[in-house]
Protein backbone atom coordinates (compact mmCIF):
# COMPACT_ATOMS: atom_id res chain seq x y z
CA UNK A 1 -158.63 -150.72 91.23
CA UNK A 2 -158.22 -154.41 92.18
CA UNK A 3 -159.52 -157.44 90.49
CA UNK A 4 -159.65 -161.34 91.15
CA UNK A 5 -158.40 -163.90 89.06
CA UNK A 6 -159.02 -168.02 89.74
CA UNK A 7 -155.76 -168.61 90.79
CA UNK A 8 -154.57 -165.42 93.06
CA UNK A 9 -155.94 -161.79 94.25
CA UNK A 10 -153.97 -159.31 92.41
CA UNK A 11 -153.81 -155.48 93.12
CA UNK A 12 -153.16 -153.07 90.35
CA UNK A 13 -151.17 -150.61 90.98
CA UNK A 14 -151.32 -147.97 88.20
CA UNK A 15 -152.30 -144.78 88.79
CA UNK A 16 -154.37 -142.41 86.92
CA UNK A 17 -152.85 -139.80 84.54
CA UNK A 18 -154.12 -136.72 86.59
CA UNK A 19 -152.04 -138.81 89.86
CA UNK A 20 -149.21 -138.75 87.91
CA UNK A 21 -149.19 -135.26 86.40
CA UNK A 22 -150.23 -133.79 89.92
CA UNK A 23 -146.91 -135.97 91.15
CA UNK A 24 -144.81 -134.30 88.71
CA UNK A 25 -142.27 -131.19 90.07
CA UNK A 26 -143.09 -127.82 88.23
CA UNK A 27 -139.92 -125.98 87.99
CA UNK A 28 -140.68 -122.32 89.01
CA UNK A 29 -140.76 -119.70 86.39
CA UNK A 30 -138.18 -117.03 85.98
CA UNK A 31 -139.73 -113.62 86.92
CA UNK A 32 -140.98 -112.00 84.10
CA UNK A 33 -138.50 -109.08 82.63
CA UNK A 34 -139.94 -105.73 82.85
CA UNK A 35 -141.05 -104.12 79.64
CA UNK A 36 -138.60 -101.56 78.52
CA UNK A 37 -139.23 -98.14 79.07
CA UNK A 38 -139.14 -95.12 76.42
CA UNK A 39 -135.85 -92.91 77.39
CA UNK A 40 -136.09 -89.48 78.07
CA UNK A 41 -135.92 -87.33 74.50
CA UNK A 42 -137.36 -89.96 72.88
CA UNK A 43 -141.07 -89.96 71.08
CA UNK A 44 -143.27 -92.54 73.18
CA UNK A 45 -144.48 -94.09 69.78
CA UNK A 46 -141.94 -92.82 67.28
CA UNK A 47 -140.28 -96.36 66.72
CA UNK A 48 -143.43 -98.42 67.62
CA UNK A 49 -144.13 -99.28 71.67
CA UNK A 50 -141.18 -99.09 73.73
CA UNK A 51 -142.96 -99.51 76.71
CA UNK A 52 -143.83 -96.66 79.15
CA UNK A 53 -142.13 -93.54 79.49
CA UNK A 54 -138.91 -94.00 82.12
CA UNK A 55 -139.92 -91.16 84.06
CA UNK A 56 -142.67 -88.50 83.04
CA UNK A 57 -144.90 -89.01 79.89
CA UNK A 58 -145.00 -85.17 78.28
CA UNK A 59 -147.77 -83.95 75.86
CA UNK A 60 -146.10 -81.38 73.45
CA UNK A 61 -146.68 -79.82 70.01
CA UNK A 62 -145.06 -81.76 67.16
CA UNK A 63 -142.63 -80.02 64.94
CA UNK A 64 -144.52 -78.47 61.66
CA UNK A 65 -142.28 -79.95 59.57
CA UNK A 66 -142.65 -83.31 60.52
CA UNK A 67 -144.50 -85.38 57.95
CA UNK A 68 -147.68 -86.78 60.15
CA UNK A 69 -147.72 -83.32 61.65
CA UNK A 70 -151.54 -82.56 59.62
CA UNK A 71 -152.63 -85.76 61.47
CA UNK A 72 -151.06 -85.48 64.61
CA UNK A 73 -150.07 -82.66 66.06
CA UNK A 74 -149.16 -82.98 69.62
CA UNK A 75 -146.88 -85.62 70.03
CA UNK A 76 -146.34 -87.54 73.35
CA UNK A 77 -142.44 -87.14 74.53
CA UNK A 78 -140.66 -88.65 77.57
CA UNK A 79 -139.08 -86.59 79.72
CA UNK A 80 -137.35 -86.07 82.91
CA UNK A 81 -139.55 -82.41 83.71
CA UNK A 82 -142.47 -81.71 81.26
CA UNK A 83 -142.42 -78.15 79.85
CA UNK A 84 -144.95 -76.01 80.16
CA UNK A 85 -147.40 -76.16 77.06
CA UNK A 86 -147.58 -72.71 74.73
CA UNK A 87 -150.50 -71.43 75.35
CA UNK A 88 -153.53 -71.89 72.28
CA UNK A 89 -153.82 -70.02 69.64
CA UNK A 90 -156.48 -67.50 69.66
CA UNK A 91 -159.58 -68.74 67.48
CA UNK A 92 -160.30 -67.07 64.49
CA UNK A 93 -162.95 -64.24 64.71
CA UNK A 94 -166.59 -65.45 64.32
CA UNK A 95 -168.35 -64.91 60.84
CA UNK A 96 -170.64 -62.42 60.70
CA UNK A 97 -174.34 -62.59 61.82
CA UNK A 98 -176.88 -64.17 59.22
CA UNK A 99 -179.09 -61.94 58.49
CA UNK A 100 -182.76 -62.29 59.97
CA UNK A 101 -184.98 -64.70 58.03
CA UNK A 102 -187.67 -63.43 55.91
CA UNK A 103 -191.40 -63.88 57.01
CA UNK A 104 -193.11 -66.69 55.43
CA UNK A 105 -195.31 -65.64 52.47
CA UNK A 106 -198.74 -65.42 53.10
CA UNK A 107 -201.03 -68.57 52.76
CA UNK A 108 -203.00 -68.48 49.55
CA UNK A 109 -206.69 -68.02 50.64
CA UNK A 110 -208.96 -70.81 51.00
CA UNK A 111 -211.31 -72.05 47.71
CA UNK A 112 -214.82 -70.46 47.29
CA UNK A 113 -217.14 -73.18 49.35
CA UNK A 114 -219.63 -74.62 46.33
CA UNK A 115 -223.11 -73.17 46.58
């Protein structure tokens, strides 16, 4: 912007804050490290996220004895060649068929119509 005084034309030379942050250098970042990845042997979430599996993410069943086995029990292991998965178990047998259901009772008859 310039302005006039009596005695002399001055021009002012200050520039804007956005001019003077757009002037400003930016030093590049430093490429971001990749995550860490879970090594092969290891549990994918048995010490909290460590970051995708290194090589092949294998669904397995977890041992019996391990204490969140009644909550979880396939557990997710890394490996460098997954292992085939046992096969299911057999379901149990069905229950037995219900027997059939009774008839309804009979409706009561209607009331005598008054005369």
């Amino acid at each position: 912007a310039s302005y006039c005084t009596a005695r002399s034309k001055m021009v002012d030379n200050r520039m804007s804050a956005v001019d003077f942050w757009r002037q400003q250098v930016v030093p590049a970042l430093p490429p971001s490290p990749s995550p860490p990845c879970t090594a092969p042997g290891r549990d994918r979430h048995g010490t909290g996220n460590s970051g995708d599996c290194c090589e092949n993410s294998c669904l397995e069943e977890r041992d019996p004895t391990d204490p969140v086995y009644a909550l979880y029990s396939l557990v997710v292991v890394c490996r460098s060649a997954c292992r085939p998965m046992p096969p299911p178990s057999p379901l149990p047998p069905a229950p037995p068929a219900l027997p059939p259901a009774l008839p309804a009772p009979p409706s009561p008859p209607p009331p005598p119509s008054p005369p």
